[in-house]
Protein backbone atom coordinates (compact mmCIF):
# COMPACT_ATOMS: atom_id res chain seq x y z
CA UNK A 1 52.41 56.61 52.61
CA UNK A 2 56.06 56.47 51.49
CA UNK A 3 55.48 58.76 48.75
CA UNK A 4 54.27 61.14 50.89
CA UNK A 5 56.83 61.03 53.80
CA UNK A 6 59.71 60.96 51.17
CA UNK A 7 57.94 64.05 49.47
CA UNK A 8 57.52 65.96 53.28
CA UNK A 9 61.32 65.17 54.01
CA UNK A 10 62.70 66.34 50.71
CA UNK A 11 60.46 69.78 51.36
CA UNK A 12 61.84 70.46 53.98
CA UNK A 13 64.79 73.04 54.43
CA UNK A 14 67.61 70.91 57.48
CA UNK A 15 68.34 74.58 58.60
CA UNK A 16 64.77 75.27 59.47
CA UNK A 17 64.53 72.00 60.79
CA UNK A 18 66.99 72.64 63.81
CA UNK A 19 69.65 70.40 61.95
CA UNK A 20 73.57 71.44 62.19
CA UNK A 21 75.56 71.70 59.49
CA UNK A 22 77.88 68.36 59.40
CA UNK A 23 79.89 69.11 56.39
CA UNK A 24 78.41 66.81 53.90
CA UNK A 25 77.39 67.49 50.53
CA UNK A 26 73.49 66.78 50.40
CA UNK A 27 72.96 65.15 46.92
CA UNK A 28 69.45 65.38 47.16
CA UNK A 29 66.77 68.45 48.58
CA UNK A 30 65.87 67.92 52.28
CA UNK A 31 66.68 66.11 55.21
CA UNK A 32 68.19 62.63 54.96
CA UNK A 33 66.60 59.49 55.95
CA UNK A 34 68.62 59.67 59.44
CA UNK A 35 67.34 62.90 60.44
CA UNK A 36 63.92 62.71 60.51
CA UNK A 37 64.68 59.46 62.28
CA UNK A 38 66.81 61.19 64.78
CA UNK A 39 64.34 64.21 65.46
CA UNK A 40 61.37 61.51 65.83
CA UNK A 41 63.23 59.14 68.09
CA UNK A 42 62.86 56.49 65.74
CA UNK A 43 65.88 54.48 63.61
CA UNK A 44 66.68 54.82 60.23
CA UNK A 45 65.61 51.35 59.31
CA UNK A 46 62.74 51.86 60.61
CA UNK A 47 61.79 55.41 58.41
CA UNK A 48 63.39 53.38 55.09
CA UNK A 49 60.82 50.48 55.66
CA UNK A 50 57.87 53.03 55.98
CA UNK A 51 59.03 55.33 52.99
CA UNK A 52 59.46 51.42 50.94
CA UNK A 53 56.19 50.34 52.02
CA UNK A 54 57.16 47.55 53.91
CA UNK A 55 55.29 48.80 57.35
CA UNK A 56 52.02 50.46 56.61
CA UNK A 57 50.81 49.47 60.62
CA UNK A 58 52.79 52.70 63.03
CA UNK A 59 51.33 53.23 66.47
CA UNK A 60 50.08 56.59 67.10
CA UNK A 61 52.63 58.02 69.13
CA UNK A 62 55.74 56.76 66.63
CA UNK A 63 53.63 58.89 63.72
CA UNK A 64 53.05 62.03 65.84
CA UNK A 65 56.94 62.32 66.42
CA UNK A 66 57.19 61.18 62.46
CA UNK A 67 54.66 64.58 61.55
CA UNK A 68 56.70 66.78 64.10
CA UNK A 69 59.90 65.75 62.50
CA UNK A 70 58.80 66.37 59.54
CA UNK A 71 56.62 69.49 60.31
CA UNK A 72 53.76 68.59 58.99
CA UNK A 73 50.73 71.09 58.49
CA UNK A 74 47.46 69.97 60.47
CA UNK A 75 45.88 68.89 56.82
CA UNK A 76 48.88 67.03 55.95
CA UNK A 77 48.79 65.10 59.91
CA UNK A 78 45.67 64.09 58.54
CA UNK A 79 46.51 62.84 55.85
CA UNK A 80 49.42 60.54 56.83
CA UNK A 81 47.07 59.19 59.65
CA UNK A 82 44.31 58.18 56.67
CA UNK A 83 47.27 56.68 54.72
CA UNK A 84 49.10 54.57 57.45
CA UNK A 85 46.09 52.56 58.72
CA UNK A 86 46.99 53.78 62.34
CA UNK A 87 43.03 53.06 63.26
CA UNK A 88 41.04 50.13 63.00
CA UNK A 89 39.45 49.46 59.39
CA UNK A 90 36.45 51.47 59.15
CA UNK A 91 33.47 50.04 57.60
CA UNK A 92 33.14 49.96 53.90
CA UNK A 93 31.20 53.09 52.72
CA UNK A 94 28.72 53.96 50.53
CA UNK A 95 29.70 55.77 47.44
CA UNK A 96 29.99 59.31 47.97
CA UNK A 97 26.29 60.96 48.14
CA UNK A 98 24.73 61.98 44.72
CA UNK A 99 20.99 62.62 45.67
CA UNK A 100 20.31 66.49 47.36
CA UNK A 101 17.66 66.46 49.72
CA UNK A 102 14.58 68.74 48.65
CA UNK A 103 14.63 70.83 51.30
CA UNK A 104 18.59 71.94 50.06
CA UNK A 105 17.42 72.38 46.87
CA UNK A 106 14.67 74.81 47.77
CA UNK A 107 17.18 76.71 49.94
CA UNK A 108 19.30 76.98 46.89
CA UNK A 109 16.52 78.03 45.02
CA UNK A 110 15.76 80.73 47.47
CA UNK A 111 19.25 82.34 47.45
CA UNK A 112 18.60 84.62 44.53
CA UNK A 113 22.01 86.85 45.11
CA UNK A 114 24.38 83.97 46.22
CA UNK A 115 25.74 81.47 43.75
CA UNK A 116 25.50 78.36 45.63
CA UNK A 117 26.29 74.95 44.53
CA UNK A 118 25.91 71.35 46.13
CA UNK A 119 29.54 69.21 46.31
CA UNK A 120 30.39 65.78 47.08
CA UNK A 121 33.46 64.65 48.13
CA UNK A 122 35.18 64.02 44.38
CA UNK A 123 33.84 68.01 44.04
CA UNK A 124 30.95 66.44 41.43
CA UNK A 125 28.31 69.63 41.19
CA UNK A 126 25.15 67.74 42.29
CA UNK A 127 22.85 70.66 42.65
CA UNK A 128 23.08 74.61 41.70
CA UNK A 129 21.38 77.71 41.19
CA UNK A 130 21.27 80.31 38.52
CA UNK A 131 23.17 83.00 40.18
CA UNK A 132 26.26 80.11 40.40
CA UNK A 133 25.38 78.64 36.50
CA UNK A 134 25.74 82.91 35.88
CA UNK A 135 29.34 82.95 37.57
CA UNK A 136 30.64 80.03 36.51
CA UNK A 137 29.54 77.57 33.63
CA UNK A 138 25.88 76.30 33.11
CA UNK A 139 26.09 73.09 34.26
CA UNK A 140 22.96 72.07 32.93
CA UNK A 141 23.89 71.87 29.91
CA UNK A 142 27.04 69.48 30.80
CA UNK A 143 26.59 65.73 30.93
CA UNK A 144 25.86 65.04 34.24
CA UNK A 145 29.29 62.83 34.13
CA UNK A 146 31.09 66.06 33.36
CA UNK A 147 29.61 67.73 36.15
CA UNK A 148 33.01 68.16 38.11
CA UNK A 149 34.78 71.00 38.93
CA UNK A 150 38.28 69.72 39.45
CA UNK A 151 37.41 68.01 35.82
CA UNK A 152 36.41 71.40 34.51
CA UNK A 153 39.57 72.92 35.68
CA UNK A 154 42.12 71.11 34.07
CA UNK A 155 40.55 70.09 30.65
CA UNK A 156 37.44 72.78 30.07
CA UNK A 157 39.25 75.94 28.19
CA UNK A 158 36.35 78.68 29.07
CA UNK A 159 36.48 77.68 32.73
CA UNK A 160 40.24 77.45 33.22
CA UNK A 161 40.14 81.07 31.73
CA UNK A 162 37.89 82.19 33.91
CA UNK A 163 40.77 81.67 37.19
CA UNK A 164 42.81 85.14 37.74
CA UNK A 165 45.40 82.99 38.84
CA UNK A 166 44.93 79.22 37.17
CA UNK A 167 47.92 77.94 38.77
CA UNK A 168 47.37 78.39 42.07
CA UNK A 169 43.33 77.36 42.00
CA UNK A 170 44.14 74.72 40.38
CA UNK A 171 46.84 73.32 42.48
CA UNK A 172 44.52 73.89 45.50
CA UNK A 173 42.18 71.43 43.56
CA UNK A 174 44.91 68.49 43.42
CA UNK A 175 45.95 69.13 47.27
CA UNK A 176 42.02 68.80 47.96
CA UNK A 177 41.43 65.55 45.93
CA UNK A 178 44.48 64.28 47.10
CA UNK A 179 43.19 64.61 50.37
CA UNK A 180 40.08 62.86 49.75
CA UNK A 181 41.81 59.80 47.74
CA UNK A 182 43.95 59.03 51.10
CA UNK A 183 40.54 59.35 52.91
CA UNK A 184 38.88 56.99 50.58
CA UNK A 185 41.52 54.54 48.44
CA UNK A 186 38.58 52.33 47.73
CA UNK A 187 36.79 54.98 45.97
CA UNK A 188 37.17 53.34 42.35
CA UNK A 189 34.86 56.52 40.60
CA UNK A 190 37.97 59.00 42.17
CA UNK A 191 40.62 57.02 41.25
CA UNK A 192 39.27 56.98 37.41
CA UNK A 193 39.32 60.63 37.67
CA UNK A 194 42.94 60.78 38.78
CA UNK A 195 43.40 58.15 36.01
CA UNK A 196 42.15 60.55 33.75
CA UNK A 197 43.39 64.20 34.70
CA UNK A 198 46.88 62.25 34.79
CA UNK A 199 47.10 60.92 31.36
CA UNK A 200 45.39 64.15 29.40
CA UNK A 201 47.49 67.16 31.95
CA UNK A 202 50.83 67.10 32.46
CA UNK A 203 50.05 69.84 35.08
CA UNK A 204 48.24 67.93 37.10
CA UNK A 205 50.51 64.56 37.00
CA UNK A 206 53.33 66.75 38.23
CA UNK A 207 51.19 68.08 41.41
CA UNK A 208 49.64 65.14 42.15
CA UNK A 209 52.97 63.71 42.21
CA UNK A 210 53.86 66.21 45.03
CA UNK A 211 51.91 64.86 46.93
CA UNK A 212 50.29 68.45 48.54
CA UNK A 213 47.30 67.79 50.78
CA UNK A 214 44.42 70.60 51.68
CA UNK A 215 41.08 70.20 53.47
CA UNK A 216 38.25 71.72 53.15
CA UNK A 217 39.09 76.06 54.19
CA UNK A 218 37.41 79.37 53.23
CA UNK A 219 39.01 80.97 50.47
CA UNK A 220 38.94 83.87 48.39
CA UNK A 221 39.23 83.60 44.68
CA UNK A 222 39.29 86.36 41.43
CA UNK A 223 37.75 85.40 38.28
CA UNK A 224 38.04 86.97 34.77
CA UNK A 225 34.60 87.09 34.33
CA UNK A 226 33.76 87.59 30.52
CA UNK A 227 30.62 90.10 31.10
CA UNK A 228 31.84 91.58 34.13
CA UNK A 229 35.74 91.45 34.54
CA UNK A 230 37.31 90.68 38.02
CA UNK A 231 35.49 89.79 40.37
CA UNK A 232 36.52 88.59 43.70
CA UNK A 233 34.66 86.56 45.89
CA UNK A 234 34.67 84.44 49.05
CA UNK A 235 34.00 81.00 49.29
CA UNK A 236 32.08 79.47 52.14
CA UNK A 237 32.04 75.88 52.16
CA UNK A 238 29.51 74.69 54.75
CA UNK A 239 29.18 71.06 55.60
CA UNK A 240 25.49 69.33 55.18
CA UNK A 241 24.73 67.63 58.45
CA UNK A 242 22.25 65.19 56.61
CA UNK A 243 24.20 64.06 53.86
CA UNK A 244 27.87 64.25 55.32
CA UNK A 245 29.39 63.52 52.02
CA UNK A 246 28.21 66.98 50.39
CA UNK A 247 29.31 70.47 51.12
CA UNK A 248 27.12 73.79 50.13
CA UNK A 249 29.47 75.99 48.62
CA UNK A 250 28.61 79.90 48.34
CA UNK A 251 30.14 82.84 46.88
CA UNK A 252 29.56 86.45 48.52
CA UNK A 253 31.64 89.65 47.89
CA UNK A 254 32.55 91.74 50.77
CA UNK A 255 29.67 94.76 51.04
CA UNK A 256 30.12 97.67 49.50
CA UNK A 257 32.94 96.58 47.41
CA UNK A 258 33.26 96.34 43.18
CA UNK A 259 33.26 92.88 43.26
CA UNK A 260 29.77 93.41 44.99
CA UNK A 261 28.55 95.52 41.92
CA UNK A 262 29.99 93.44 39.25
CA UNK A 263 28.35 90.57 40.95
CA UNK A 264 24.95 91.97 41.44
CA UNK A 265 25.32 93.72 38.00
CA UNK A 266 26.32 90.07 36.45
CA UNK A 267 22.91 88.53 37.98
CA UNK A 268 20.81 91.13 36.60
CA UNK A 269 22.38 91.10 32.95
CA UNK A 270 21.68 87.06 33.75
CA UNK A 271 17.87 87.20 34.67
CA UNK A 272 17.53 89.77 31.95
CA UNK A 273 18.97 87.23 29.23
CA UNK A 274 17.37 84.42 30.34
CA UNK A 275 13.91 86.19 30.36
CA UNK A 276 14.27 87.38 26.81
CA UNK A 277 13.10 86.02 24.04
């Protein structure tokens, strides 16, 4: 949690914050420790001991003023309320979900012109469908401990090249796990994967050291598709009401567009190659 709130305050320009000028040369980027303090009603003791760790318990009210101050986003509110233990301990939970019921699987199967896959909450692929395998990698033919996306991302060279813009997916998948390891800090299979991406990209250990935060959106991403060129596509990630640790994730292409003819054209040339001998 101090991490976090010393990485919100230094983000944040004092001018946009409502903050006069007093004259003083600002050594560091941000708002000093005083003015969130001031602007949440709080003292300045009291926002060093939370950045220093030494108060991890903040009522409610104190950390709404804190997230005002500090104009926090609604994804990064929820995060600092994860981090600070504001609510009672919840139980312990199971490990995030890794079986797909049958009945998802056969709705997979059915969409024939959607690449679909089946998430959990460390973004593991857990279930997919040809059209996806076609857009993306075949992740069949990855070890089934491989079978990550943010993994993929950072340390597989054929998928990082398939990003139009690497930087900013990729960044988008630190913000999400991010999110996730405040939600779960017990979660010792996600913290090995942090372990990892930190040590083998230095990419990655200087975003996750900004502590950015994301939840789950729609989004719209371009690939460099190496049959098909760019292709843009939205994704829908839709939440699985039996298994509430997965997400179905789905690609379309706005009708009538090119990125709807590369994509159809990219599933044919897929079928076609997979039927031959």
């Amino acid at each position: 949690m101090g991490d976090f709130l010393r990485s919100r305050r230094a983000a944040l320009d004092p001018r946009r914050a409502g903050l006069p000028d007093d004259g003083r040369l600002r050594r560091v980027p941000g708002l000093r420790r005083e003015e969130p303090a001031q602007l949440a009603h709080v003292s300045t003791d009291y926002v060093v001991r939370l950045e220093q760790g030494r108060t991890r318990r903040v009522s409610r009210p104190v950390l709404d003023a804190l997230a005002d101050a500090l104009e926090l986003a609604p994804d990064e509110r929820a995060y600092l309320f994860a981090v600070a233990e504001v609510a009672q301990p919840a139980p312990a939970r199971q490990p995030a979900g890794q079986q797909v019921d049958q009945q998802l699987r056969q709705l997979l199967d059915g969409m024939h012109d959607i690449p679909a896959m089946v998430l959990n909450r460390r973004q593991d692929v857990l279930a997919w469908n040809p059209a996806v395998a076609a857009l993306l990698t075949d992740f069949g033919a990855l070890p089934p401990g491989k079978r990550n996306l943010i993994r993929l991302t950072f340390l597989d060279d054929d998928f990082r090249a398939l990003y139009a813009d690497w930087p900013r997916a990729a960044r988008e998948c630190v913000a999400v796990l991010r999110m996730e390891a405040g939600r779960h800090p017990d979660d010792q299979v996600l913290a090995a994967l942090v372990g990892e991406l930190s040590v083998r990209d230095p990419d990655f250990r200087t975003w996750w050291g900004s502590h950015l935060v994301r939840g789950p959106r729609q989004l719209t991403k371009t690939y460099h598709h190496p049959v098909v060129g760019p292709v843009t596509l939205d994704v829908q990630q839709l939440s699985v009401a039996t298994q509430p640790e997965q997400l179905l994730v789905a690609y379309t292409a706005p009708p009538d567009s090119p990125s709807q003819e590369a994509l159809r054209f990219l599933l044919q040339w897929s079928a076609r190659t997979a039927d031959a001998p």
